[in-house]
PDB file of N, CA and C in Angstrom:
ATOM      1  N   UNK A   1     -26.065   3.603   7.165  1.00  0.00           N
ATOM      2  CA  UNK A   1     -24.727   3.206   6.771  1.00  0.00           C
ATOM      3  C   UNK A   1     -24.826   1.913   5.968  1.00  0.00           C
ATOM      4  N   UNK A   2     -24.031   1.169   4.620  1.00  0.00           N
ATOM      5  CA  UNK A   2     -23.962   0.701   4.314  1.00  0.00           C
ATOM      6  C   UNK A   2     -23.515  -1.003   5.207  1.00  0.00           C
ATOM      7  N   UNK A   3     -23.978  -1.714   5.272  1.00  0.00           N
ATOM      8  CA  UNK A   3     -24.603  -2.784   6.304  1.00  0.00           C
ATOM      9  C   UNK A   3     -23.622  -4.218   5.151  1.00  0.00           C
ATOM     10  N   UNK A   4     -24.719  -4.870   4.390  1.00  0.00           N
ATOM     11  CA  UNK A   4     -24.117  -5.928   3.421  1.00  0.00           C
ATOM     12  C   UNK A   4     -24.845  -5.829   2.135  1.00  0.00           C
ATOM     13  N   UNK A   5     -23.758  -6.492   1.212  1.00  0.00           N
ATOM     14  CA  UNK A   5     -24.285  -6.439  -0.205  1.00  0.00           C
ATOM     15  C   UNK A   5     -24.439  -7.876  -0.313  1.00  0.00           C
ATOM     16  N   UNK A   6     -25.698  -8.584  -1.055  1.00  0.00           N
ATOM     17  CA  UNK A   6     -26.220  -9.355  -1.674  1.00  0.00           C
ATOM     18  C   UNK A   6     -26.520  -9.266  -3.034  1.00  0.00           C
ATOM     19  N   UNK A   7     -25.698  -9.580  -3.804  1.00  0.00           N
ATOM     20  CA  UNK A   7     -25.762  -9.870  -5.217  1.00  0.00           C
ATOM     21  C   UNK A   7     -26.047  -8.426  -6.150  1.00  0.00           C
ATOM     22  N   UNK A   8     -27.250  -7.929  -5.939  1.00  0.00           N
ATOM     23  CA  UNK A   8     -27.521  -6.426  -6.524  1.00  0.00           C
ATOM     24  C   UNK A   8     -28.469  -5.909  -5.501  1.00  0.00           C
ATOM     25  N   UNK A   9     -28.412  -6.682  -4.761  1.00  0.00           N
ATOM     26  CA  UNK A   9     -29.098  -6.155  -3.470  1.00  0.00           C
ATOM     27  C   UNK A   9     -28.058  -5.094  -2.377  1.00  0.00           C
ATOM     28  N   UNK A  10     -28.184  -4.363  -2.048  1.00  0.00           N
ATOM     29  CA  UNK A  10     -27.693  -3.096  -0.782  1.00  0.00           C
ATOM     30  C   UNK A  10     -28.474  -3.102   0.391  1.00  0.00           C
ATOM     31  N   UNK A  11     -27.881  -3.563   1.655  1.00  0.00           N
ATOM     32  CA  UNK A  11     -28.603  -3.343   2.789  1.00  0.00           C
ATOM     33  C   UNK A  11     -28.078  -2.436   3.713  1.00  0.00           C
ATOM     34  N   UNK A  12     -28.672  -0.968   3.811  1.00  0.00           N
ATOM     35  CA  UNK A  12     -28.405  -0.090   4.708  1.00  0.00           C
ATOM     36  C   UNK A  12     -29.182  -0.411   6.066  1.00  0.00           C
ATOM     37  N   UNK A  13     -28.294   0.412   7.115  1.00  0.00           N
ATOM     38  CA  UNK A  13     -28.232  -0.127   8.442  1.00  0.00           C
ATOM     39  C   UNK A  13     -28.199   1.130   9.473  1.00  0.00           C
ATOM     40  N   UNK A  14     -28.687   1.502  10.503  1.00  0.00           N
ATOM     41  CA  UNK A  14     -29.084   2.255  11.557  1.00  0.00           C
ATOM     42  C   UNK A  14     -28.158   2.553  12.382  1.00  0.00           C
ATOM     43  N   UNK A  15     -26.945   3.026  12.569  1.00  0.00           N
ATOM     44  CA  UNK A  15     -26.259   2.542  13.958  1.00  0.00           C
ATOM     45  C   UNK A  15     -26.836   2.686  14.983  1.00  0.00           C
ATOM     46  N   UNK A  16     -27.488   3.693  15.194  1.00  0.00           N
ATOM     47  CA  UNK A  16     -28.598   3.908  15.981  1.00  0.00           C
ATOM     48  C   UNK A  16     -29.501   3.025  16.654  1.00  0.00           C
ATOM     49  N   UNK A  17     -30.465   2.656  15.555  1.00  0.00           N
ATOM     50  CA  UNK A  17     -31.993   1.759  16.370  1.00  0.00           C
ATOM     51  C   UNK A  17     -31.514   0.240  15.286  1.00  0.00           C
ATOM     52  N   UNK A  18     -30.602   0.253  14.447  1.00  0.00           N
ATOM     53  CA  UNK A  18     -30.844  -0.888  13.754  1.00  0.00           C
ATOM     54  C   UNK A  18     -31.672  -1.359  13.283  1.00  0.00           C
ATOM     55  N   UNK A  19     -32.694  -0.136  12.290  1.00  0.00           N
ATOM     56  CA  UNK A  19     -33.382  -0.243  11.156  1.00  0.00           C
ATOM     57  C   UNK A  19     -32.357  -0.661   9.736  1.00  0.00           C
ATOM     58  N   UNK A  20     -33.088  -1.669   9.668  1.00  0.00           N
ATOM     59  CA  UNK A  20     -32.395  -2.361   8.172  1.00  0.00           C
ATOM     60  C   UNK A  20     -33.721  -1.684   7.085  1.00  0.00           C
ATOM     61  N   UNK A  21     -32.952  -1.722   5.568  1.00  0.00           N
ATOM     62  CA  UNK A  21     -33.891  -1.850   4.780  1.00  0.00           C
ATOM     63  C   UNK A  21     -33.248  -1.513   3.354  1.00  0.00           C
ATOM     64  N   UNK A  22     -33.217  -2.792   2.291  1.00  0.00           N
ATOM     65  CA  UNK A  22     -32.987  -3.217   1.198  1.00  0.00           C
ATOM     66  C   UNK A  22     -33.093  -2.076   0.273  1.00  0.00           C
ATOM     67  N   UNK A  23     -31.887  -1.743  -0.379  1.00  0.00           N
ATOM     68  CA  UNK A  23     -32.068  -1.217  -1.834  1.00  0.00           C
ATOM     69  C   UNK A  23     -31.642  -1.964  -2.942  1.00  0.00           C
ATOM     70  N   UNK A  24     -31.857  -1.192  -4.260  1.00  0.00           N
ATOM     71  CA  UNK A  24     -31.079  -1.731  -5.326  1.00  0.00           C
ATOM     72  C   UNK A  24     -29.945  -1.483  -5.388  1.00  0.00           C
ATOM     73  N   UNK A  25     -28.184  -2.035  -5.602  1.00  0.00           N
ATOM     74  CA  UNK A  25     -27.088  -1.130  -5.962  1.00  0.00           C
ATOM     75  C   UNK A  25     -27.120  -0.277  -6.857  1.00  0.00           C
ATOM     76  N   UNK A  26     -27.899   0.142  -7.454  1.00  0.00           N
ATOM     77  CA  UNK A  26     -28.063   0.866  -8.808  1.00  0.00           C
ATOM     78  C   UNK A  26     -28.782   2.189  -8.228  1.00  0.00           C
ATOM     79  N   UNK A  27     -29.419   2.222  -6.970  1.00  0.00           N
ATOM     80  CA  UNK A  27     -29.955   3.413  -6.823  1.00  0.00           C
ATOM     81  C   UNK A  27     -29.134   3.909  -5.641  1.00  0.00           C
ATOM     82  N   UNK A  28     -28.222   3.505  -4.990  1.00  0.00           N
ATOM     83  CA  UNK A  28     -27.030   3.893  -3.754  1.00  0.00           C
ATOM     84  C   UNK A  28     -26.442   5.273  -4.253  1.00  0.00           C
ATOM     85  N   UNK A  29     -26.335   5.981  -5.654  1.00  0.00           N
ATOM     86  CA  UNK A  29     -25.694   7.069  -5.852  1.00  0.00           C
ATOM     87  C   UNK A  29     -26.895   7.804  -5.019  1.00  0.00           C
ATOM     88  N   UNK A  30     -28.219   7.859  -4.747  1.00  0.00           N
ATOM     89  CA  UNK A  30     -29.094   8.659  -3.679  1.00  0.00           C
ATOM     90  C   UNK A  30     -28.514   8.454  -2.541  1.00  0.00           C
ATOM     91  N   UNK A  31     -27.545   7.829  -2.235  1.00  0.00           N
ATOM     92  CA  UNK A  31     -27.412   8.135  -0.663  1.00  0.00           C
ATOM     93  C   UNK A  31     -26.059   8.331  -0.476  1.00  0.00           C
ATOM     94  N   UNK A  32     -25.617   9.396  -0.695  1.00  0.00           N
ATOM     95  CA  UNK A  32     -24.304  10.087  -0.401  1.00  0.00           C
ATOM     96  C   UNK A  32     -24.161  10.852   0.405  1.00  0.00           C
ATOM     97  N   UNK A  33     -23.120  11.119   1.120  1.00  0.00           N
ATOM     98  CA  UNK A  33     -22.522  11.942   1.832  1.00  0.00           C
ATOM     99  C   UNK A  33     -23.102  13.363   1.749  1.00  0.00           C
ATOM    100  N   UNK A  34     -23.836  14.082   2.482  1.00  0.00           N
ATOM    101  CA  UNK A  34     -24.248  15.504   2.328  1.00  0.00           C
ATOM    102  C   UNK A  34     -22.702  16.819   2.466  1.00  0.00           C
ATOM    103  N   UNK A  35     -22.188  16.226   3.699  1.00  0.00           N
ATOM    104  CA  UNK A  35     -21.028  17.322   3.796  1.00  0.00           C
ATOM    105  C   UNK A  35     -20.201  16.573   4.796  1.00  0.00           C
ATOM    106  N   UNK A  36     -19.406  17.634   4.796  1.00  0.00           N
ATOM    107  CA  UNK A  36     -17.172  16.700   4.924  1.00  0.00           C
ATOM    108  C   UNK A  36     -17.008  17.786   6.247  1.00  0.00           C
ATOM    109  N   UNK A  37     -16.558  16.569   7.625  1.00  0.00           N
ATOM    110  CA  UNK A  37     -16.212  17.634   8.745  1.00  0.00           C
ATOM    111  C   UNK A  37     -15.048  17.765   8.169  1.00  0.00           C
ATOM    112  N   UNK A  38     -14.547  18.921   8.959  1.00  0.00           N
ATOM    113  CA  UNK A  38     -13.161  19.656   8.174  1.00  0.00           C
ATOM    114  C   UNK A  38     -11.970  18.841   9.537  1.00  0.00           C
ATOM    115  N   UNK A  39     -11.108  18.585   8.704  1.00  0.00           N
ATOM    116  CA  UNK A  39     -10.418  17.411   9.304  1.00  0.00           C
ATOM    117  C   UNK A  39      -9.864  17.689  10.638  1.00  0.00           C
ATOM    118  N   UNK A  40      -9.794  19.210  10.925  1.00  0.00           N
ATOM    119  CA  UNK A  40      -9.100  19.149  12.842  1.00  0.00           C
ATOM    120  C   UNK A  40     -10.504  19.319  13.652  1.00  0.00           C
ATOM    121  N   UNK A  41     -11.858  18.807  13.185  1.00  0.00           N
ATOM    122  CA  UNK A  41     -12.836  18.545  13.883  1.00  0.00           C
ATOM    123  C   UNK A  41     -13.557  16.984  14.105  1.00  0.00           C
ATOM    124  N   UNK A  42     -12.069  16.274  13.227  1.00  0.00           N
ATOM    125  CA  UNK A  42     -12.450  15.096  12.924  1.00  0.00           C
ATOM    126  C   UNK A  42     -11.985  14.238  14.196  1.00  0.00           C
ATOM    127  N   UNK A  43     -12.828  13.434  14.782  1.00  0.00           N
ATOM    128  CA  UNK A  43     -12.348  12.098  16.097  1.00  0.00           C
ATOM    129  C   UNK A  43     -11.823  11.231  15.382  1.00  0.00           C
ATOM    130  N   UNK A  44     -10.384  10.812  16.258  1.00  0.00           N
ATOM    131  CA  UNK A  44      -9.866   9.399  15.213  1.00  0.00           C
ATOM    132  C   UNK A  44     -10.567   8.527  15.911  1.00  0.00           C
ATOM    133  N   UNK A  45     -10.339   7.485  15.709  1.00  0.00           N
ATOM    134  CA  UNK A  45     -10.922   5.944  16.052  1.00  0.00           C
ATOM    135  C   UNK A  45      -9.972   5.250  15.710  1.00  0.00           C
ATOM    136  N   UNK A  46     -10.093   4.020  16.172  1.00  0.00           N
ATOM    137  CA  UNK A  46      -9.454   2.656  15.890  1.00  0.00           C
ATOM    138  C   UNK A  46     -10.697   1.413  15.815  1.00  0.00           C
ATOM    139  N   UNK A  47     -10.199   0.670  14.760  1.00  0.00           N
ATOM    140  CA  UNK A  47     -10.914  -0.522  14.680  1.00  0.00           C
ATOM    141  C   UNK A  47     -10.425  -1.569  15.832  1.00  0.00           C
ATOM    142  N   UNK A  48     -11.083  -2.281  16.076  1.00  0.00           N
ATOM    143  CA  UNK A  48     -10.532  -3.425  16.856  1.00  0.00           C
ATOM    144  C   UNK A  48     -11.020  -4.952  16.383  1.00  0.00           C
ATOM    145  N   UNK A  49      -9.858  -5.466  16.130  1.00  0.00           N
ATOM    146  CA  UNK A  49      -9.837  -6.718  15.378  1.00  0.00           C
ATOM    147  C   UNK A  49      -9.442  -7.712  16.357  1.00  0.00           C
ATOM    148  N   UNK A  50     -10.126  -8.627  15.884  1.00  0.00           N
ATOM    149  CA  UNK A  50     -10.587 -10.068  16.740  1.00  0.00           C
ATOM    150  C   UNK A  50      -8.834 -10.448  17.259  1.00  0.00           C
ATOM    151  N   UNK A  51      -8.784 -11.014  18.504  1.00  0.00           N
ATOM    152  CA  UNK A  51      -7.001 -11.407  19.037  1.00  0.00           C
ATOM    153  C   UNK A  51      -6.980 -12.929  18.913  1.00  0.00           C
ATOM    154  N   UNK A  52      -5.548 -13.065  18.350  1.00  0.00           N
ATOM    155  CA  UNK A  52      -5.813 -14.288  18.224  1.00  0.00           C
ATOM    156  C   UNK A  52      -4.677 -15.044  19.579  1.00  0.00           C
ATOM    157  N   UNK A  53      -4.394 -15.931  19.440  1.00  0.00           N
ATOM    158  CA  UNK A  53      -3.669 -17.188  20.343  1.00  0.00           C
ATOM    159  C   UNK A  53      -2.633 -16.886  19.856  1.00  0.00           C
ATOM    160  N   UNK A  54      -2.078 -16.544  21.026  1.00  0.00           N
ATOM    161  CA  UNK A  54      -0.213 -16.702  20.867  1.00  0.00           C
ATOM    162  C   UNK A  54      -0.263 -18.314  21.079  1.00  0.00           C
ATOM    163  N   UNK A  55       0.696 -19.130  20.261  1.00  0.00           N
ATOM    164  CA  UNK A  55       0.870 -20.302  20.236  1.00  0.00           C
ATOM    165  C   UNK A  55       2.195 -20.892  20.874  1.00  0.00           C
ATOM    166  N   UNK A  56       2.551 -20.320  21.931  1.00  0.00           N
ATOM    167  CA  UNK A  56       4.144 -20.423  22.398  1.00  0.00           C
ATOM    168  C   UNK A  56       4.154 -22.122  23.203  1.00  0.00           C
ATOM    169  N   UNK A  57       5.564 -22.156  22.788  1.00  0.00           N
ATOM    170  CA  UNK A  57       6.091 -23.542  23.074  1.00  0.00           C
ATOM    171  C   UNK A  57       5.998 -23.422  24.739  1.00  0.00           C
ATOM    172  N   UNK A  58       6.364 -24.532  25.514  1.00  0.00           N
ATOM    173  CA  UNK A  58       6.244 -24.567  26.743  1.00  0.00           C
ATOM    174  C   UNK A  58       8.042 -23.923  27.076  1.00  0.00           C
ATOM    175  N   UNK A  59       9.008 -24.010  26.001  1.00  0.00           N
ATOM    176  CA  UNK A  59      10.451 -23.688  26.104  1.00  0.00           C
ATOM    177  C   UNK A  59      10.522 -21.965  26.270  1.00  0.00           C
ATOM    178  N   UNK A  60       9.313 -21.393  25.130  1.00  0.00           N
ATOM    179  CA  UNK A  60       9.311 -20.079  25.226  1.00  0.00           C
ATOM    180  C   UNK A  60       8.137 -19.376  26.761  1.00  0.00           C
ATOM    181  N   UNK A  61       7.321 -20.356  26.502  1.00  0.00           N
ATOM    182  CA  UNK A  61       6.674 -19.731  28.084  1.00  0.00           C
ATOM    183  C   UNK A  61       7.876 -19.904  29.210  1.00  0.00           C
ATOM    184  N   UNK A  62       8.468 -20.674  29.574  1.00  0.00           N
ATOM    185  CA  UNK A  62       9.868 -20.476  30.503  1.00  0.00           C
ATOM    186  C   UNK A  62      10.792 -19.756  30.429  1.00  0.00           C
ATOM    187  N   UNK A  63      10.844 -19.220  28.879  1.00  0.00           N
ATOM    188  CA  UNK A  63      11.716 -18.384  28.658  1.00  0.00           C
ATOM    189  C   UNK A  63      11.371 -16.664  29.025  1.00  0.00           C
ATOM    190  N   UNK A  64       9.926 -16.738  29.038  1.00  0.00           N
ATOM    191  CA  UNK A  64       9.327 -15.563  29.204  1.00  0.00           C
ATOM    192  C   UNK A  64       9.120 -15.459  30.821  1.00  0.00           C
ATOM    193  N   UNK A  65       9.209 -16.630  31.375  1.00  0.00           N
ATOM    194  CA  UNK A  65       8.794 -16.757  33.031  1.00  0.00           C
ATOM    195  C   UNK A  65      10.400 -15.980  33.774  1.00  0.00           C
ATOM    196  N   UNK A  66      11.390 -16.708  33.070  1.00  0.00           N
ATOM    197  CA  UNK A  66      13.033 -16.085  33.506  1.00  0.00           C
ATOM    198  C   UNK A  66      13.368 -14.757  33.199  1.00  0.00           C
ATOM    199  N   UNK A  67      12.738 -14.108  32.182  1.00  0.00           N
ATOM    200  CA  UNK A  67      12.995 -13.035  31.828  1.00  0.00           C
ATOM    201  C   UNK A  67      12.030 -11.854  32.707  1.00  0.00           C
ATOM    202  N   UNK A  68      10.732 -12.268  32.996  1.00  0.00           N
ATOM    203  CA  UNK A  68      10.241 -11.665  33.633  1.00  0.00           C
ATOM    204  C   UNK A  68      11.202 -11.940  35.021  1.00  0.00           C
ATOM    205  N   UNK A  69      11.229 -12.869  35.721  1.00  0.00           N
ATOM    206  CA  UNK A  69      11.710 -12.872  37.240  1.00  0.00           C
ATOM    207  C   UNK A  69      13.198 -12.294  37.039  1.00  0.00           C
ATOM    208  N   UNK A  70      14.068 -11.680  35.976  1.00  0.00           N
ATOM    209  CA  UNK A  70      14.928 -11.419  36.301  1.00  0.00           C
ATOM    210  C   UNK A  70      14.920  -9.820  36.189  1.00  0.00           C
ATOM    211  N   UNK A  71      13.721  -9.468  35.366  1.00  0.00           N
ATOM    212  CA  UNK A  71      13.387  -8.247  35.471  1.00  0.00           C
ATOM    213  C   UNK A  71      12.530  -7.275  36.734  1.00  0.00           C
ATOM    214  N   UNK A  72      11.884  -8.377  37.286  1.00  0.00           N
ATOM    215  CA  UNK A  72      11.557  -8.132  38.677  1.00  0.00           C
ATOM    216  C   UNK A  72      13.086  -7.816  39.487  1.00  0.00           C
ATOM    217  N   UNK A  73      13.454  -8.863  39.406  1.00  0.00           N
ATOM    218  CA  UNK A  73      15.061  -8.601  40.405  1.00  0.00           C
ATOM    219  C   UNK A  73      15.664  -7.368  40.377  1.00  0.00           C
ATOM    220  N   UNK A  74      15.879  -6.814  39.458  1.00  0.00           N
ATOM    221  CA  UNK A  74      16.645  -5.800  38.822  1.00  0.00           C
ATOM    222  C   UNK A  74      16.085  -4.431  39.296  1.00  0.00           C
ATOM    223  N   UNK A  75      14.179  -4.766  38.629  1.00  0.00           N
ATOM    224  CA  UNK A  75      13.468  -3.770  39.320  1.00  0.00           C
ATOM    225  C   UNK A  75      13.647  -3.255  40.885  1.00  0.00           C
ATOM    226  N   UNK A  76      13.845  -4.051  41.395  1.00  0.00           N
ATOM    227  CA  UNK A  76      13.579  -4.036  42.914  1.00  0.00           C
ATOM    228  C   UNK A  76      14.961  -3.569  43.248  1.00  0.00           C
ATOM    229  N   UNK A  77      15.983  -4.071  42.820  1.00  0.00           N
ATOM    230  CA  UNK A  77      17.400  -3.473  43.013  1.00  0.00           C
ATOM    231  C   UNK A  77      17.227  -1.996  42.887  1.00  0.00           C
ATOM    232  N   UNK A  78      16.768  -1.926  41.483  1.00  0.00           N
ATOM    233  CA  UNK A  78      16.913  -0.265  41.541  1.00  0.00           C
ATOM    234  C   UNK A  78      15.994   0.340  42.696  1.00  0.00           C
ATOM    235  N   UNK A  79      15.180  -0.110  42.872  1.00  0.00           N
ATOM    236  CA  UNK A  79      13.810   0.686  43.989  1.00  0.00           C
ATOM    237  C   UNK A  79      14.940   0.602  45.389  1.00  0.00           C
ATOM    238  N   UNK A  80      15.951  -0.670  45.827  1.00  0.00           N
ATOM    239  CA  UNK A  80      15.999  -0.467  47.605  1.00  0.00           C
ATOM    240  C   UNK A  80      17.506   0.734  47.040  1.00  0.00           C
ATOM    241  N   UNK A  81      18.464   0.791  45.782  1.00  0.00           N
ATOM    242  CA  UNK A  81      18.884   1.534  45.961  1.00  0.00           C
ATOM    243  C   UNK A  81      19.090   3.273  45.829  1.00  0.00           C
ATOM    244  N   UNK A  82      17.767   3.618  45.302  1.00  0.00           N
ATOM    245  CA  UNK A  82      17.627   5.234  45.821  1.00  0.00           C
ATOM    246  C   UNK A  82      17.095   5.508  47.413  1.00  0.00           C
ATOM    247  N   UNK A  83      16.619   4.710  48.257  1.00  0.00           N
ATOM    248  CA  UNK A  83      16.021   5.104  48.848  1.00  0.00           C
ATOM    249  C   UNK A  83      16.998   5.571  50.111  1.00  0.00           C
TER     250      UNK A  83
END
């Protein structure tokens, strides 16, 4: 699999064993795709990208602390009244 490019340099990559090893960009049309799964044999995936910091004020963490405890309350109301 295509790994990083350096200038006119191509470094393919292993997912496997993580054999590296340098080509030219000029000779990468040799390494193409042989054949195409047919798309309802295809696995989706998702990427997963780095999470960053919620940056919340100490006004909105309280605000999120009341909203949760009033949603607990409520919860629990509904739970003692089916029973």
């Amino acid at each position: 699999m295509p790994y990083k490019i350096e200038g006119k340099t191509a470094i393919l990559k292993c997912t496997r064993c993580g054999y590296e090893v340098k080509i030219d960009r000029n000779k990468t049309r040799d390494y193409r795709i042989r054949f195409q799964v047919e798309a309802n044999k295809r696995t989706v995936t998702s990427k997963a990208i780095e999470a960053r910091r919620l940056g919340l004020t100490p006004e909105e963490r309280e605000m999120l602390r009341e909203y949760y405890e009033v949603f607990l309350e409520s919860f629990q109301e509904e739970e003692g009244g089916e029973e």
